[in-house]
PDB file of N, CA and C in Angstrom:
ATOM      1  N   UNK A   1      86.139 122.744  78.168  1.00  0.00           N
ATOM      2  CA  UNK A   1      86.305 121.972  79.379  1.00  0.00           C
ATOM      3  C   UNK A   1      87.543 121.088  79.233  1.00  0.00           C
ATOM      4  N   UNK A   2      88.593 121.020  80.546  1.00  0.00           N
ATOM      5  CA  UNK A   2      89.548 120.594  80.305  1.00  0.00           C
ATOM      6  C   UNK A   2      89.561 118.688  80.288  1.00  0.00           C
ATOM      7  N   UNK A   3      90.232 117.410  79.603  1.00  0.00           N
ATOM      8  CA  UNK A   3      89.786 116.497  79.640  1.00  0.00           C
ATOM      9  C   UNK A   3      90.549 115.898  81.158  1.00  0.00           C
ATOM     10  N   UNK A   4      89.488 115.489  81.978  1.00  0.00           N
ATOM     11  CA  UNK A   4      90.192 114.822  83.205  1.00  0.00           C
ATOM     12  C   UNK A   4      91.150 114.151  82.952  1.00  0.00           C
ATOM     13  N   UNK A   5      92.225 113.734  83.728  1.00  0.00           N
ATOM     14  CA  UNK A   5      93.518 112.736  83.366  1.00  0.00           C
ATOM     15  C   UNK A   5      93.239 111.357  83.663  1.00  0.00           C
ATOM     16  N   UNK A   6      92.646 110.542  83.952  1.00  0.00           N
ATOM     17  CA  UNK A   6      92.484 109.188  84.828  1.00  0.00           C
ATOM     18  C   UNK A   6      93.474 107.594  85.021  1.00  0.00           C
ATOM     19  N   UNK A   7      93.649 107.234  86.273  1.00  0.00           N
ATOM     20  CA  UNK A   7      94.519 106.386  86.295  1.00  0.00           C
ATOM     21  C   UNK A   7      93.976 104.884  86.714  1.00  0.00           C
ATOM     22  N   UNK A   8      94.128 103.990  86.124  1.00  0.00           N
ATOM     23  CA  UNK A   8      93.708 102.486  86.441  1.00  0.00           C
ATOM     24  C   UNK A   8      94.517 101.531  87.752  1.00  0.00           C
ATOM     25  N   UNK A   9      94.085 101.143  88.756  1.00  0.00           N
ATOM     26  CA  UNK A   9      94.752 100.507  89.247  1.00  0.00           C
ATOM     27  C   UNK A   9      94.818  98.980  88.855  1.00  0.00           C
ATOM     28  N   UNK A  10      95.744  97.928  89.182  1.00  0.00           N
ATOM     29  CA  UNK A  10      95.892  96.601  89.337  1.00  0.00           C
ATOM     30  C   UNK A  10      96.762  96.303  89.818  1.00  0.00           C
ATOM     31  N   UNK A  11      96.588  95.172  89.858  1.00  0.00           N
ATOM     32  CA  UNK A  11      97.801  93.976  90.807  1.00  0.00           C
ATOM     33  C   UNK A  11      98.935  93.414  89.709  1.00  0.00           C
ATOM     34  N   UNK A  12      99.940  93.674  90.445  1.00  0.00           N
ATOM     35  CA  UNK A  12     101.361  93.245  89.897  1.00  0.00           C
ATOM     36  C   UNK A  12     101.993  92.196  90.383  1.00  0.00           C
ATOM     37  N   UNK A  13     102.778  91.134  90.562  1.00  0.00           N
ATOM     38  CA  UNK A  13     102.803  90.189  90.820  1.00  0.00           C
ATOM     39  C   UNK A  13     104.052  90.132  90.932  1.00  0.00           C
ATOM     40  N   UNK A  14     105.163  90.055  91.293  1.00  0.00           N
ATOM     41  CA  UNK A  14     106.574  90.283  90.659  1.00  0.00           C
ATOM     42  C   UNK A  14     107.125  89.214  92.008  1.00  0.00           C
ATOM     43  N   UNK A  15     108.245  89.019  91.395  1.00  0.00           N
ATOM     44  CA  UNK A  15     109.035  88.230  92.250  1.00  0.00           C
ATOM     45  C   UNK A  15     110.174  88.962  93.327  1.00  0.00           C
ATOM     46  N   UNK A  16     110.289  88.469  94.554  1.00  0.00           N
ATOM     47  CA  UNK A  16     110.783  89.246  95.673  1.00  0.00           C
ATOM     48  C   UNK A  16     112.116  89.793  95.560  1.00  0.00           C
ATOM     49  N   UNK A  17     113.268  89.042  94.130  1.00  0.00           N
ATOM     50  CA  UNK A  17     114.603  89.690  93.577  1.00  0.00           C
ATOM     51  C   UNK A  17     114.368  90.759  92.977  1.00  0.00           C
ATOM     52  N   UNK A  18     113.357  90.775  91.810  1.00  0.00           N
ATOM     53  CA  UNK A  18     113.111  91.639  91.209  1.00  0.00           C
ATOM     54  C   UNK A  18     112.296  92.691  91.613  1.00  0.00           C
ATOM     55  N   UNK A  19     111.735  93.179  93.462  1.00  0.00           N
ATOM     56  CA  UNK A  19     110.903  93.405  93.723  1.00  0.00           C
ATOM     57  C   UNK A  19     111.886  94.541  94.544  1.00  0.00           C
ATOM     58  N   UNK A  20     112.839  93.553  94.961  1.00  0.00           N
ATOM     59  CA  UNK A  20     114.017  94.233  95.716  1.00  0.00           C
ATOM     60  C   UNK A  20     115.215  95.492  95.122  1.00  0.00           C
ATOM     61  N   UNK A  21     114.779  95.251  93.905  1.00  0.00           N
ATOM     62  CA  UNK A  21     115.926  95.955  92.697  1.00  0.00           C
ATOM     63  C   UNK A  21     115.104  96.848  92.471  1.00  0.00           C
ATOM     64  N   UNK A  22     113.948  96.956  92.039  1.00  0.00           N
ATOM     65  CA  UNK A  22     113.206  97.869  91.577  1.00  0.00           C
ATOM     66  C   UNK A  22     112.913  99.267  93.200  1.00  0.00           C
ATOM     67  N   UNK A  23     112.671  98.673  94.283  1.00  0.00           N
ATOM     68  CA  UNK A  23     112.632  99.651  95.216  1.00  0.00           C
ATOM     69  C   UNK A  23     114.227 100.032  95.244  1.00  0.00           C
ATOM     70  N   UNK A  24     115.226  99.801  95.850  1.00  0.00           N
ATOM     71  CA  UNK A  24     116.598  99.964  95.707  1.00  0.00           C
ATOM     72  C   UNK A  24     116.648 101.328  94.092  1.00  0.00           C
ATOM     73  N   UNK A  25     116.711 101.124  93.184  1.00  0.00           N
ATOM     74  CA  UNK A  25     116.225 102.219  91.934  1.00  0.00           C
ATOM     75  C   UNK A  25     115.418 102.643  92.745  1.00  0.00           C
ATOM     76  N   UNK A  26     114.387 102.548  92.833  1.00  0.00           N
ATOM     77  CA  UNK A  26     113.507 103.866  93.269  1.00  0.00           C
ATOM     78  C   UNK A  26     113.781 104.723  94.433  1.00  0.00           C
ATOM     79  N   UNK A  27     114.676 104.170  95.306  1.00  0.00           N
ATOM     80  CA  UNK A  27     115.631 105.300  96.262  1.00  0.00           C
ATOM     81  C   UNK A  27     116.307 105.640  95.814  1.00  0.00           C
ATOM     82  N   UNK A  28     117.122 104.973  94.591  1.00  0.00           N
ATOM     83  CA  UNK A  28     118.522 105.719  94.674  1.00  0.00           C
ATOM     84  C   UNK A  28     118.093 107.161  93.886  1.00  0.00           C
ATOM     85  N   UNK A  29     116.969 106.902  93.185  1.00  0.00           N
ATOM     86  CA  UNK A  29     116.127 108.279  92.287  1.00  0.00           C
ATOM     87  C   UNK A  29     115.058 109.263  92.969  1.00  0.00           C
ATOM     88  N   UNK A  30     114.728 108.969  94.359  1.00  0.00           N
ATOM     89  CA  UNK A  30     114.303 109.665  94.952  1.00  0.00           C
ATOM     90  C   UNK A  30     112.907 109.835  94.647  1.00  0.00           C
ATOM     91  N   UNK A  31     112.033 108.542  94.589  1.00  0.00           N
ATOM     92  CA  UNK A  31     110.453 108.163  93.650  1.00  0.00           C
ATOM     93  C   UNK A  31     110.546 107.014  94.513  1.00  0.00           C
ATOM     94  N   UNK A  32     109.238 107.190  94.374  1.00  0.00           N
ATOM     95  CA  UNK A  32     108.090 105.778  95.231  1.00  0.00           C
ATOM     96  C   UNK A  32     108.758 104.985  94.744  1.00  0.00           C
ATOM     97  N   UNK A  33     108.148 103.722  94.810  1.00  0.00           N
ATOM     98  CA  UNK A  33     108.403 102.455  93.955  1.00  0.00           C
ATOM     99  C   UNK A  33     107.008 102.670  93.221  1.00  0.00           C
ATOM    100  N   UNK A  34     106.484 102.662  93.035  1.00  0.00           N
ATOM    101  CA  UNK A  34     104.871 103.012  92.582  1.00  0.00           C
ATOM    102  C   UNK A  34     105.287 104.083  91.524  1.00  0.00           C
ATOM    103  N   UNK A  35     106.056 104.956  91.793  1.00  0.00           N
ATOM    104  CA  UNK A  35     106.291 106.343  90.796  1.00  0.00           C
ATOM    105  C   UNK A  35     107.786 105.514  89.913  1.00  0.00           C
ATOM    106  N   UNK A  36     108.097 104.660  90.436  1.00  0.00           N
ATOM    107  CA  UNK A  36     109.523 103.824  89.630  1.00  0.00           C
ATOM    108  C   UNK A  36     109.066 103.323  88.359  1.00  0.00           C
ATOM    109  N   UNK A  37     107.953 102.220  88.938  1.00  0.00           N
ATOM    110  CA  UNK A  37     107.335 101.217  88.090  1.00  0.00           C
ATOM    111  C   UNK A  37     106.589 102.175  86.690  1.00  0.00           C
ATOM    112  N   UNK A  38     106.031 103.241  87.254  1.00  0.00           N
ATOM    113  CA  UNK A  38     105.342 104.152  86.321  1.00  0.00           C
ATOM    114  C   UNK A  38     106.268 104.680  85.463  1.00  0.00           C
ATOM    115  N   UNK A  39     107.390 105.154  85.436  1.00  0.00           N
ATOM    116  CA  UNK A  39     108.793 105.798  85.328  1.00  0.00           C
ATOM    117  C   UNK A  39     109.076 104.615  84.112  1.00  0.00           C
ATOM    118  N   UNK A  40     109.444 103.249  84.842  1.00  0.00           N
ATOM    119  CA  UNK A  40     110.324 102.394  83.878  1.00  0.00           C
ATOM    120  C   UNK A  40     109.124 101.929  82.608  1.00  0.00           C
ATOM    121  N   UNK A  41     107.883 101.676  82.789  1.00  0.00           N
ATOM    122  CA  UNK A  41     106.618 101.329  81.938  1.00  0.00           C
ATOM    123  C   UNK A  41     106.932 102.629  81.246  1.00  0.00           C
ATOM    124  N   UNK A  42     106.658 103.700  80.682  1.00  0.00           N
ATOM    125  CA  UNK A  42     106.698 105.110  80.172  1.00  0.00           C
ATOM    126  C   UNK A  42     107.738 104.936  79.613  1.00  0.00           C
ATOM    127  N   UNK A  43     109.007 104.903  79.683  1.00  0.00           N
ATOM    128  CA  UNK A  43     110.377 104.824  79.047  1.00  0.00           C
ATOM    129  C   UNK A  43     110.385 103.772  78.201  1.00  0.00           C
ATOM    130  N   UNK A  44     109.410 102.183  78.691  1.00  0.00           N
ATOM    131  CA  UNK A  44     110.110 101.369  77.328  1.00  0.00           C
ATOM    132  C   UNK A  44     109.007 101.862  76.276  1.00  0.00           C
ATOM    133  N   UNK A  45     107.722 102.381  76.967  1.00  0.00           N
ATOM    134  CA  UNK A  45     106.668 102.465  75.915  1.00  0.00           C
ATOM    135  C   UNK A  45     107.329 103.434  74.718  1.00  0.00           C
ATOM    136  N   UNK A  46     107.984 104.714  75.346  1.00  0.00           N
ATOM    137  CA  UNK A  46     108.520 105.527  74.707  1.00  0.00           C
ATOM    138  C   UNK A  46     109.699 105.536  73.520  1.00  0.00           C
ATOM    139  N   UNK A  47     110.552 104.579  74.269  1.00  0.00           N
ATOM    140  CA  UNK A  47     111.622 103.680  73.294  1.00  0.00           C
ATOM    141  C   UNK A  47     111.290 103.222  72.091  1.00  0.00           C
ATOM    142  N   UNK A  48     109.921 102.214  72.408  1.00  0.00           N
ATOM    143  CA  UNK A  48     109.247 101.213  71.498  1.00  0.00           C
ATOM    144  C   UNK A  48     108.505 101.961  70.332  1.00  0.00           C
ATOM    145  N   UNK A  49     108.536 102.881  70.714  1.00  0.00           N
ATOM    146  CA  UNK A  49     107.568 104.028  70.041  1.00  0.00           C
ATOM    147  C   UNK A  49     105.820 103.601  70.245  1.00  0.00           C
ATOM    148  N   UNK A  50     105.466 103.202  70.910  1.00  0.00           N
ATOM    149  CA  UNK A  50     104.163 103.112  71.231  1.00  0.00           C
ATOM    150  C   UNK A  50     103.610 103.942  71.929  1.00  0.00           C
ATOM    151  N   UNK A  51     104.919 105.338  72.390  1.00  0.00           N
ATOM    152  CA  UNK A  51     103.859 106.294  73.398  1.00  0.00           C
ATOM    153  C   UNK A  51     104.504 107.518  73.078  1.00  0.00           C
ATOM    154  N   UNK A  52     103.944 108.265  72.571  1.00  0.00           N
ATOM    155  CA  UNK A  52     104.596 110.197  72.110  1.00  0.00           C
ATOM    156  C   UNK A  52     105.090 110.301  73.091  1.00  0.00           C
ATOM    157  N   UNK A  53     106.170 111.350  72.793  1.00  0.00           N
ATOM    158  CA  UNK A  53     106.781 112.006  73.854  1.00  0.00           C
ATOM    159  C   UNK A  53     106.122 113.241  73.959  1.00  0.00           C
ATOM    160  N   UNK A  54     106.109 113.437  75.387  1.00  0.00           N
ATOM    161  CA  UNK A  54     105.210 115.243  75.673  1.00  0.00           C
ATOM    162  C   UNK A  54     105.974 115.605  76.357  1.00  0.00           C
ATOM    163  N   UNK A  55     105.419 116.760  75.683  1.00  0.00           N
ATOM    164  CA  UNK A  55     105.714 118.002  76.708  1.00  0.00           C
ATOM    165  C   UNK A  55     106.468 118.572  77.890  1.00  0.00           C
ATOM    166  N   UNK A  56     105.329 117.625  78.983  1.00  0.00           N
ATOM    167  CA  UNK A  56     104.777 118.227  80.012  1.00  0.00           C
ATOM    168  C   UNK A  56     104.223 116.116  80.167  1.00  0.00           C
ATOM    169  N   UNK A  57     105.432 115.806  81.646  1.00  0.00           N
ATOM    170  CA  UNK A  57     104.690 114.563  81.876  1.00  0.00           C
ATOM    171  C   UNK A  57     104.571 113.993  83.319  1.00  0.00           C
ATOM    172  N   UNK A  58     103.918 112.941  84.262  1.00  0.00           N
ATOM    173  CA  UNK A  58     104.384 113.390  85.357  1.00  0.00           C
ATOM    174  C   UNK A  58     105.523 113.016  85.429  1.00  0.00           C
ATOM    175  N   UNK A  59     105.834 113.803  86.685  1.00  0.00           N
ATOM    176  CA  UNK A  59     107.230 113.942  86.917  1.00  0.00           C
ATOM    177  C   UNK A  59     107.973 112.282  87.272  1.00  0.00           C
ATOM    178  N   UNK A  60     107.280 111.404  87.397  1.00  0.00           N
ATOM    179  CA  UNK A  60     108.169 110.054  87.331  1.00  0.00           C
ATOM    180  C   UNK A  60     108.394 109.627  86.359  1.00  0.00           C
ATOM    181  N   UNK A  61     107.686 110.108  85.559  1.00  0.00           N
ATOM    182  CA  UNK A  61     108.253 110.268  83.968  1.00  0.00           C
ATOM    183  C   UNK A  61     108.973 111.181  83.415  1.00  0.00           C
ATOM    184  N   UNK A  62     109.240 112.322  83.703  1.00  0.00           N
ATOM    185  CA  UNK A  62     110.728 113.148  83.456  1.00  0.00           C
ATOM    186  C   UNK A  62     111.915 112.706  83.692  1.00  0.00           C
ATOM    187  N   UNK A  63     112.625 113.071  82.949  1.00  0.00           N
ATOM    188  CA  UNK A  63     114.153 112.319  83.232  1.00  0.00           C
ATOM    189  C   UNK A  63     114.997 113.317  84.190  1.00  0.00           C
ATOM    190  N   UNK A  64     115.282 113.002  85.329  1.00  0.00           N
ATOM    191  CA  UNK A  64     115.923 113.610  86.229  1.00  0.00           C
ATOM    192  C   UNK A  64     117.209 114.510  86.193  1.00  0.00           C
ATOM    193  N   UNK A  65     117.955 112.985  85.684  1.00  0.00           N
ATOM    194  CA  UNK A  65     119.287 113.843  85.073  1.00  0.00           C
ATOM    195  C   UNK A  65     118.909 115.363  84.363  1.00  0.00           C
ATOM    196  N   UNK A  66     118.162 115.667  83.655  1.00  0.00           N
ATOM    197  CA  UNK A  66     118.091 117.216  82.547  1.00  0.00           C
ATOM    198  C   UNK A  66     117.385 118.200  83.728  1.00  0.00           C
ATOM    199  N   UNK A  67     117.250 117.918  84.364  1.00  0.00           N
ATOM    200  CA  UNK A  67     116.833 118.699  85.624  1.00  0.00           C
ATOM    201  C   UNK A  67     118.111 119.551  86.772  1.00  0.00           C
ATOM    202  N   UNK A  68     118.842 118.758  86.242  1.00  0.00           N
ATOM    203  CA  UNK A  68     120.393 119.541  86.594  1.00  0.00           C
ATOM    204  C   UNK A  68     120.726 120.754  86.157  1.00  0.00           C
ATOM    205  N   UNK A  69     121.289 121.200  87.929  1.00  0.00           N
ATOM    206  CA  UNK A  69     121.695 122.710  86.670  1.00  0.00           C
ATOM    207  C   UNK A  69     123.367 122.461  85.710  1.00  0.00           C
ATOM    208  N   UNK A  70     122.834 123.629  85.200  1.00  0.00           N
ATOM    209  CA  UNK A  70     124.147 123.291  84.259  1.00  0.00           C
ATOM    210  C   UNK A  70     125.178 124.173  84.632  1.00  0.00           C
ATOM    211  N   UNK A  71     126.360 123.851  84.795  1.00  0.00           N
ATOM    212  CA  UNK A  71     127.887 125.021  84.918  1.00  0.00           C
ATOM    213  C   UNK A  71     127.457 125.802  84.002  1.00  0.00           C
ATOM    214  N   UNK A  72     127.893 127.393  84.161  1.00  0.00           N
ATOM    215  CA  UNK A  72     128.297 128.563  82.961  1.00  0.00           C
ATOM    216  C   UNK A  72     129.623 128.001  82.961  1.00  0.00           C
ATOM    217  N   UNK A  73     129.846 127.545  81.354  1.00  0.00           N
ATOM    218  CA  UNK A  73     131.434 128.008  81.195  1.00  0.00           C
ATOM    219  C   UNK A  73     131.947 128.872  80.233  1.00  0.00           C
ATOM    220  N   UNK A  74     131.179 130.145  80.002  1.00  0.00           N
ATOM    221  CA  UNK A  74     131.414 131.180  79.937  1.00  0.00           C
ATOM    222  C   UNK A  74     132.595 132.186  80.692  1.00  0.00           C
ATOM    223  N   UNK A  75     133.996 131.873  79.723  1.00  0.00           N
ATOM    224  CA  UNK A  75     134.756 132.543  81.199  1.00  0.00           C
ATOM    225  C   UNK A  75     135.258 134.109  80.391  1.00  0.00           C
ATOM    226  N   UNK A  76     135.104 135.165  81.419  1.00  0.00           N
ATOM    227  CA  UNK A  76     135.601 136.859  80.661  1.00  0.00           C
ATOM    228  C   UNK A  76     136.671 136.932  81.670  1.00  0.00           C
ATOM    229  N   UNK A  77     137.777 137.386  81.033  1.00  0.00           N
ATOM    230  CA  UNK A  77     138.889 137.593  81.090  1.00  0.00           C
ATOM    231  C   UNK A  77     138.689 139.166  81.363  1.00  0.00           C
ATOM    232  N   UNK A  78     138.837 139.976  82.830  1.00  0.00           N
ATOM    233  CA  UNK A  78     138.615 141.148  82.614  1.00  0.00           C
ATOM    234  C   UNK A  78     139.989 142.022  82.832  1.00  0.00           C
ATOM    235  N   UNK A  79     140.813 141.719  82.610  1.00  0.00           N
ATOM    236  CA  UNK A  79     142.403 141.877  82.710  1.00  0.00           C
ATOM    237  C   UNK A  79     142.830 142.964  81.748  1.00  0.00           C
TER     238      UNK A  79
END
């Protein structure tokens, strides 16, 4: 049996500068502010080393940038 995933809610409290910066990031990345906050919590945990890196995470936790495609610069000269 697979183990359910489960998520906790609470109240955040933040101040209306710092409230304003954090949505602003979360458009310019194309994520909730809700999927931001989850995003930036995950990254320092990850930094700090207090949280493995996987796999397979949600996606406000994937890093966007590596989601790019990449140029071939593979060039054949067929001359």
């Amino acid at each position: 049996m697979a183990k359910k995933e489960t998520t906790k809610s609470f109240v955040l409290r933040v101040d209306a500068e710092t409230m304003a910066a954090i949505e602003a990031w979360a458009a310019d990345e194309f994520r909730s502010t809700n999927g931001q906050l989850q995003w930036i919590i995950a990254e320092a945990l990850r930094k700090s080393g207090r949280l493995k890196k996987t796999k397979k995470g949600p996606p406000a936790a994937q890093d966007r940038g590596a989601s790019e495609p990449q140029m071939d610069t593979d060039v054949t000269d067929d001359h």
